[in-house]
Each structure stands twice: as C-alpha cells, then as structure tokens.
C-alpha atoms as a PDB file:
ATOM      1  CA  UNK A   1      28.625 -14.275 278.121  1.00  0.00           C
ATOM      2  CA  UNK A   2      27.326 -13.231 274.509  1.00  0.00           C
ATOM      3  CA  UNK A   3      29.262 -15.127 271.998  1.00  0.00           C
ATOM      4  CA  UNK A   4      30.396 -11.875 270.109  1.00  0.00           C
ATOM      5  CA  UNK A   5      31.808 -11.133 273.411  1.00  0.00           C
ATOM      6  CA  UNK A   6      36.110 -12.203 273.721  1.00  0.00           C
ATOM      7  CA  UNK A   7      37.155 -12.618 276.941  1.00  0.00           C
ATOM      8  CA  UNK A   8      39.809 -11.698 279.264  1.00  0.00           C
ATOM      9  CA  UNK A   9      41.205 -13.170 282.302  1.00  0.00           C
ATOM     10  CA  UNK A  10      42.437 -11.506 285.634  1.00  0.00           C
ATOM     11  CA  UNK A  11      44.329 -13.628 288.368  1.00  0.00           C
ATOM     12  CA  UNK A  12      43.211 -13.184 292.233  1.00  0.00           C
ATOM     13  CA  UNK A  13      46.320 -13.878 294.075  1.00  0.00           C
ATOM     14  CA  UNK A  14      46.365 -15.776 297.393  1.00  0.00           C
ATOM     15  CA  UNK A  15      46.656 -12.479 299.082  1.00  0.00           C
ATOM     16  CA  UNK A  16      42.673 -11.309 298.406  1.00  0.00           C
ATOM     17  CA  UNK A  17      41.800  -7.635 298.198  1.00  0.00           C
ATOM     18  CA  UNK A  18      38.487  -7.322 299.772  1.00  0.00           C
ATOM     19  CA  UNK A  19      36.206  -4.265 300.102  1.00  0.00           C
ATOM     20  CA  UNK A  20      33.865  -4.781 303.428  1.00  0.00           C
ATOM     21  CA  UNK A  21      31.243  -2.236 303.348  1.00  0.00           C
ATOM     22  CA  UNK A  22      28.084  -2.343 305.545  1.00  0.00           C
ATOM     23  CA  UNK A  23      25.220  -0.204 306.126  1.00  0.00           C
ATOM     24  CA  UNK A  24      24.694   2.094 309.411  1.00  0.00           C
ATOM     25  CA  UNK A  25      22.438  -0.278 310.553  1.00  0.00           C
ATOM     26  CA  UNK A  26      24.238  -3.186 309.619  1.00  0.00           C
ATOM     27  CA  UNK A  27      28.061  -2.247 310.762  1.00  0.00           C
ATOM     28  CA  UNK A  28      27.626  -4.289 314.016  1.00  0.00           C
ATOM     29  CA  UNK A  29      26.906  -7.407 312.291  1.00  0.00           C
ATOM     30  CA  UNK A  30      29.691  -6.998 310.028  1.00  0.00           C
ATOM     31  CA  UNK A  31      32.031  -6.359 312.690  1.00  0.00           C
ATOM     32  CA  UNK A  32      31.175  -9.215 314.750  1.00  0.00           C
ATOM     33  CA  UNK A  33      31.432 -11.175 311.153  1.00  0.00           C
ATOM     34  CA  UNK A  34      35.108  -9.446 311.273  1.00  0.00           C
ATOM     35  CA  UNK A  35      36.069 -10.857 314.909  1.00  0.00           C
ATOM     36  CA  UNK A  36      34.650 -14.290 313.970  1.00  0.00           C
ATOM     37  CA  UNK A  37      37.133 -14.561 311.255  1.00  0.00           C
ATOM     38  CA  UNK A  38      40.022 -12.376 312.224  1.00  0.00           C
ATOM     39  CA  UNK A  39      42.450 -15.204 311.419  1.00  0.00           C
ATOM     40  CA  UNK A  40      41.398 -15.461 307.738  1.00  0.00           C
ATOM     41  CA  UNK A  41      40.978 -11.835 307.261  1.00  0.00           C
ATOM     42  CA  UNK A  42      44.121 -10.322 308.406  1.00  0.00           C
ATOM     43  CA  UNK A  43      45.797 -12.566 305.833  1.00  0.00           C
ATOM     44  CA  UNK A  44      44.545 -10.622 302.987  1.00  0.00           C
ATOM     45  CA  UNK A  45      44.576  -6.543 302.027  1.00  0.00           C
ATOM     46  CA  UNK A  46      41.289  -4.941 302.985  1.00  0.00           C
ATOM     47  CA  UNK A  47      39.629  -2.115 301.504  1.00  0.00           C
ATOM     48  CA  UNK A  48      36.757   0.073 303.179  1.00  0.00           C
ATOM     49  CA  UNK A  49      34.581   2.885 303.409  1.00  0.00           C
ATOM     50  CA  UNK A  50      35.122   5.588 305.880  1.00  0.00           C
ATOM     51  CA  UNK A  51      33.487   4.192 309.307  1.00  0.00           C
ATOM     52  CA  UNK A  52      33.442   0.829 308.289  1.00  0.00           C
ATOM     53  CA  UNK A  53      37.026   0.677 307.442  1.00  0.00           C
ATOM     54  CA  UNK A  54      38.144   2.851 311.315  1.00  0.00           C
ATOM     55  CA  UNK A  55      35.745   0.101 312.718  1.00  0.00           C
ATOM     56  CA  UNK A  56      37.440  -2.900 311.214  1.00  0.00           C
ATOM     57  CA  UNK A  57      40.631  -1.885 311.365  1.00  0.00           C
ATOM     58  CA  UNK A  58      40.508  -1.129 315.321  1.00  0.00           C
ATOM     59  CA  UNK A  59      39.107  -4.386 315.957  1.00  0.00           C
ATOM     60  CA  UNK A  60      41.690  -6.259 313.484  1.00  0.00           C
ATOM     61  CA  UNK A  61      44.816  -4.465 314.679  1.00  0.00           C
ATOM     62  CA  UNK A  62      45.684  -3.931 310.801  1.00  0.00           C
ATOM     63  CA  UNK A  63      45.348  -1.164 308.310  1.00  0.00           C
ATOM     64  CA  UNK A  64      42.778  -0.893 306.707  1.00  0.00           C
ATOM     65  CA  UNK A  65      42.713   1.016 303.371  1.00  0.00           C
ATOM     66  CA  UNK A  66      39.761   3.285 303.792  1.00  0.00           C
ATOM     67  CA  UNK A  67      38.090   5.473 301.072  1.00  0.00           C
ATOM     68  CA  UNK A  68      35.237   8.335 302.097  1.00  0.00           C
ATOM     69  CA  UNK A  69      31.992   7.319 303.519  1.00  0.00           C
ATOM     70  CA  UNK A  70      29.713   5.490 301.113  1.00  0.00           C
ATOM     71  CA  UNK A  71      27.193   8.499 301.257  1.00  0.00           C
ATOM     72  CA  UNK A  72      30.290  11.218 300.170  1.00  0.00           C
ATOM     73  CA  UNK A  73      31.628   8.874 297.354  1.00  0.00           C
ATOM     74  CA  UNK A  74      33.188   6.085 298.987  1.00  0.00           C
ATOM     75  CA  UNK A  75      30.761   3.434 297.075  1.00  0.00           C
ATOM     76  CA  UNK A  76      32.004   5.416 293.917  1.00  0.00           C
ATOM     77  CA  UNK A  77      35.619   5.029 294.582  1.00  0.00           C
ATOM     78  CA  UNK A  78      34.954   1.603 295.737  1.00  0.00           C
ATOM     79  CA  UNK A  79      33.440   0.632 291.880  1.00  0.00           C
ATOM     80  CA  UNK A  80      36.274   2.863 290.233  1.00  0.00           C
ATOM     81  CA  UNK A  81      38.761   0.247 292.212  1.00  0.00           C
ATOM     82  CA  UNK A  82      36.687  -2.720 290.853  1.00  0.00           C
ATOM     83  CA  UNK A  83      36.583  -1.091 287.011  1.00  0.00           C
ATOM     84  CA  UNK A  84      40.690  -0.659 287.569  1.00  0.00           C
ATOM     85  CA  UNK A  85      40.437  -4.159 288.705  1.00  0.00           C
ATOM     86  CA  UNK A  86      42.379  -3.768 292.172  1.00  0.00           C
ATOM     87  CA  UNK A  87      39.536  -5.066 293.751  1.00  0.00           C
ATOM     88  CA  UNK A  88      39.173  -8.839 294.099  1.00  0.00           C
ATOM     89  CA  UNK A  89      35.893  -9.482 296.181  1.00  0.00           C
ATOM     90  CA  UNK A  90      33.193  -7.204 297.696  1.00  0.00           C
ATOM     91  CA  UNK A  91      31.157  -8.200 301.505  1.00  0.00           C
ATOM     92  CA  UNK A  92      28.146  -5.368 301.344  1.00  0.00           C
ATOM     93  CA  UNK A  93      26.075  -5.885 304.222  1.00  0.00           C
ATOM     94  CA  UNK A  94      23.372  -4.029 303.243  1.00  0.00           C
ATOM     95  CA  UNK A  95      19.868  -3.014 304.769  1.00  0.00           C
ATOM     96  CA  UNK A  96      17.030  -4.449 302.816  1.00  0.00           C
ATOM     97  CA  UNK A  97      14.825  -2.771 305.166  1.00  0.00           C
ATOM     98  CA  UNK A  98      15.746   0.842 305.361  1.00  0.00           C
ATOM     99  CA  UNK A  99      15.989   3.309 302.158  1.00  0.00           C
ATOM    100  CA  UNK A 100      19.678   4.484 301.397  1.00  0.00           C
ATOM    101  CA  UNK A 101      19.824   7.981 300.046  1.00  0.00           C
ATOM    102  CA  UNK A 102      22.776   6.984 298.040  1.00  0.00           C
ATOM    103  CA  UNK A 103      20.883   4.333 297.025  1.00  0.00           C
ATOM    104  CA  UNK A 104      21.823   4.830 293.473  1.00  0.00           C
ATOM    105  CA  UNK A 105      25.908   4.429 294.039  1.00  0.00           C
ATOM    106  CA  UNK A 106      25.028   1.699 295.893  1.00  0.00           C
ATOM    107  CA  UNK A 107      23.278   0.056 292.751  1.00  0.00           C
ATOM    108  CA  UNK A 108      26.331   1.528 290.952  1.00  0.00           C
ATOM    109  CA  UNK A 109      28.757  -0.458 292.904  1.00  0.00           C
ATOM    110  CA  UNK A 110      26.528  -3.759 292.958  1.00  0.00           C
ATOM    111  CA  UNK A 111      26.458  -3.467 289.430  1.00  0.00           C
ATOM    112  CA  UNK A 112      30.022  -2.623 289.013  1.00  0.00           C
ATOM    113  CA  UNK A 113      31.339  -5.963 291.009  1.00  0.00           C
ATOM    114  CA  UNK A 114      28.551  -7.870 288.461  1.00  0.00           C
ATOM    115  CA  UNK A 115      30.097  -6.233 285.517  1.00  0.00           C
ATOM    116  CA  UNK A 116      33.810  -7.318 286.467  1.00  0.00           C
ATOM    117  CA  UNK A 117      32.964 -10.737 287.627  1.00  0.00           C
ATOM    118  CA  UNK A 118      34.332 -10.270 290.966  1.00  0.00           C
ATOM    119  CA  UNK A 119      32.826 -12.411 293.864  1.00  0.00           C
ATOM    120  CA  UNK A 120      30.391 -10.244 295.905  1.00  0.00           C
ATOM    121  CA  UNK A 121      28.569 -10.836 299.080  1.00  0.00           C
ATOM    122  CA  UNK A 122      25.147  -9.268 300.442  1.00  0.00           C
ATOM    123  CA  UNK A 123      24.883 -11.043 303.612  1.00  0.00           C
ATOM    124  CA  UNK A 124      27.079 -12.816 306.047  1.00  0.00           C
ATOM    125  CA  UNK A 125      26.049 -16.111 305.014  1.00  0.00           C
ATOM    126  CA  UNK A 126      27.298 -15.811 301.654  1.00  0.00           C
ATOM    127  CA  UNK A 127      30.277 -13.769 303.025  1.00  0.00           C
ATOM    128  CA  UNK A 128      30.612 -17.645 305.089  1.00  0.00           C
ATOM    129  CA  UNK A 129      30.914 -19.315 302.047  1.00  0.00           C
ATOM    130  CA  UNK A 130      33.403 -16.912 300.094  1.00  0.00           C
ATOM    131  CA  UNK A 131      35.440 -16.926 302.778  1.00  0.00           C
ATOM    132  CA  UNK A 132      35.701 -20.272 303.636  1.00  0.00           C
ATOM    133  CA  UNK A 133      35.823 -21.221 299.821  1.00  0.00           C
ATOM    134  CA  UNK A 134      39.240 -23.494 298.296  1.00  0.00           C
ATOM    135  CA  UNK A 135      40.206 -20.623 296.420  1.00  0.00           C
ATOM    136  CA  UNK A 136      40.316 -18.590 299.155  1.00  0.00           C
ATOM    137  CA  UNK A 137      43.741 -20.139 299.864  1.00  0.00           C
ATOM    138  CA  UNK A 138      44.247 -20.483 296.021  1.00  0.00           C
ATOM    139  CA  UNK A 139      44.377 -18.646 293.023  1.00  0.00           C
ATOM    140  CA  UNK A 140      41.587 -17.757 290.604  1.00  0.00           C
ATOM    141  CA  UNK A 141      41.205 -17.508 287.272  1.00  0.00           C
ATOM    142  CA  UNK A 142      38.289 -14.691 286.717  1.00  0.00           C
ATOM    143  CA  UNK A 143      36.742 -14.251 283.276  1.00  0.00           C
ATOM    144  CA  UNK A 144      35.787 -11.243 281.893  1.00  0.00           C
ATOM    145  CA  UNK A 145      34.107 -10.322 278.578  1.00  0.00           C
ATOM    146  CA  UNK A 146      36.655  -7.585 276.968  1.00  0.00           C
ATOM    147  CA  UNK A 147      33.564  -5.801 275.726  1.00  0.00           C
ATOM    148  CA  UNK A 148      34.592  -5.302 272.612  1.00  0.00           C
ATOM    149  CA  UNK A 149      30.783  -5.582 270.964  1.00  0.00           C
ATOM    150  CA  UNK A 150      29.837  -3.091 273.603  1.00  0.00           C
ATOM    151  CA  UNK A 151      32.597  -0.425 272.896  1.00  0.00           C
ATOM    152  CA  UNK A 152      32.130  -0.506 268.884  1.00  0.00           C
ATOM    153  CA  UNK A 153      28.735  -0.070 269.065  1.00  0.00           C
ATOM    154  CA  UNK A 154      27.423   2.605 266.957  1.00  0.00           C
ATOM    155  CA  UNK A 155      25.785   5.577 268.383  1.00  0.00           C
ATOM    156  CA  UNK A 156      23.628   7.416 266.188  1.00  0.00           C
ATOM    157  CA  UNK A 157      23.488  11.642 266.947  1.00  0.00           C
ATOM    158  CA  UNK A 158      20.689  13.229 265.497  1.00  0.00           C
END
C-alpha cells in the first residue's frame, strides 16, 4: 500500500460469505470441489451466479444466494457485493483455455476482489488452501487502503 494511502479495516466473521463462480466448462470441477467439502461449506453463507449457484445449492441441500448468470450481469453484481463489502472471499474457476465473451466483467470482478483485499481463488488448489486455512474457523482482520489519495485527485477538464 502507497504510504499516502490510510487504511481501513473490515472483519470476516467465522461465518464466511463466499461467492463460487465457475466457468461453463469448468462447473463440474467446481461442483465435485463442492461435494468434497460439503462439511466446511455449508457452515458458511454462499453467494453465486445463476447456474452455478442452482448447481451448488442442489448438491449442498442449502440456499444458495444466487445473482444472474455471469454473462447477463451476475459477475457485475458479484463485484458491486465485494465494493459494498458483503463479500468475504471469491472461488472463480475459470477457463484459461477458452475465450469468455464477458471477458471484460470477468476482469472487472478479478480486479474488484484485488481492489478490496478479499481472498480470491482461480483454481481448486488454491480454493484447498483458503478453505482449509486457520482463519477459516477464525476471524480476520482485512486491510484496506481508504483511498483517500485516489478520490482527491485532481481531474483537469479542458
């Protein structure tokens, strides 16, 4: 963080919000990810885009709260959750292999979970080690610039 930058805290409670999003070609492997940690997951409030979010929840048994698929928005509203901070983590199993046509709300909500410091996942090995992480069963402490520097910048109109 810039040293002009103060900061601001936000506490993740034990109970995690998580937003599980995954990629046509890449919903199986989440959902098998989902059944190999049921226990752990259904502890915590999960967040979703359209089929991702029917998927998971019919396998969990829980609700799941689900926003529009990520091609109609539901990346968008996914990042607008992370800028209101009601998101605590992201798991985006994305395809490295296959252009997205949304590609650009994907980078949007990518950059959006970078911005806000929240812990993000882009493959299930990593999604392995959030999940199985101390604070996980703890709370955290996230640190956030309050980007003051950024907002009183000046803007010059010609």
């Amino acid at each position: 963080m810039s040293s002009k930058d103060e900061c601001q805290s936000f506490e993740i409670g034990i109970r995690k919000r998580i937003a599980l999003v995954a990629h046509d070609n890449k919903k199986s492997e989440l959902i098998e990810w989902v059944k190999r940690n049921h226990d752990q997951l259904i502890q915590h409030e999960l967040h979703a885009t359209g089929t991702t979010g029917s998927l998971i929840e019919a396998v969990l048994g829980i609700p799941v709260i689900k926003y529009k698929s990520g091609p109609l928005g539901g990346d968008q509203q996914l990042g607008a959750k992370i800028a209101e901070q009601s998101i605590d983590m992201l798991i985006f199993i994305a395809d490295p292999l296959e252009a997205q046509p949304h590609d650009s709300d994907i980078r949007a909500l990518t950059r959006l979970a970078s911005v806000w410091n929240i812990p993000m996942a882009c493959n299930l090995s990593t999604a392995d080690f959030l999940l199985t992480s101390p604070y996980m069963i703890n709370t955290y402490k996230r640190i956030v610039p309050t980007f003051e520097h950024y907002l009183k910048r000046n803007i010059k109109i010609n």
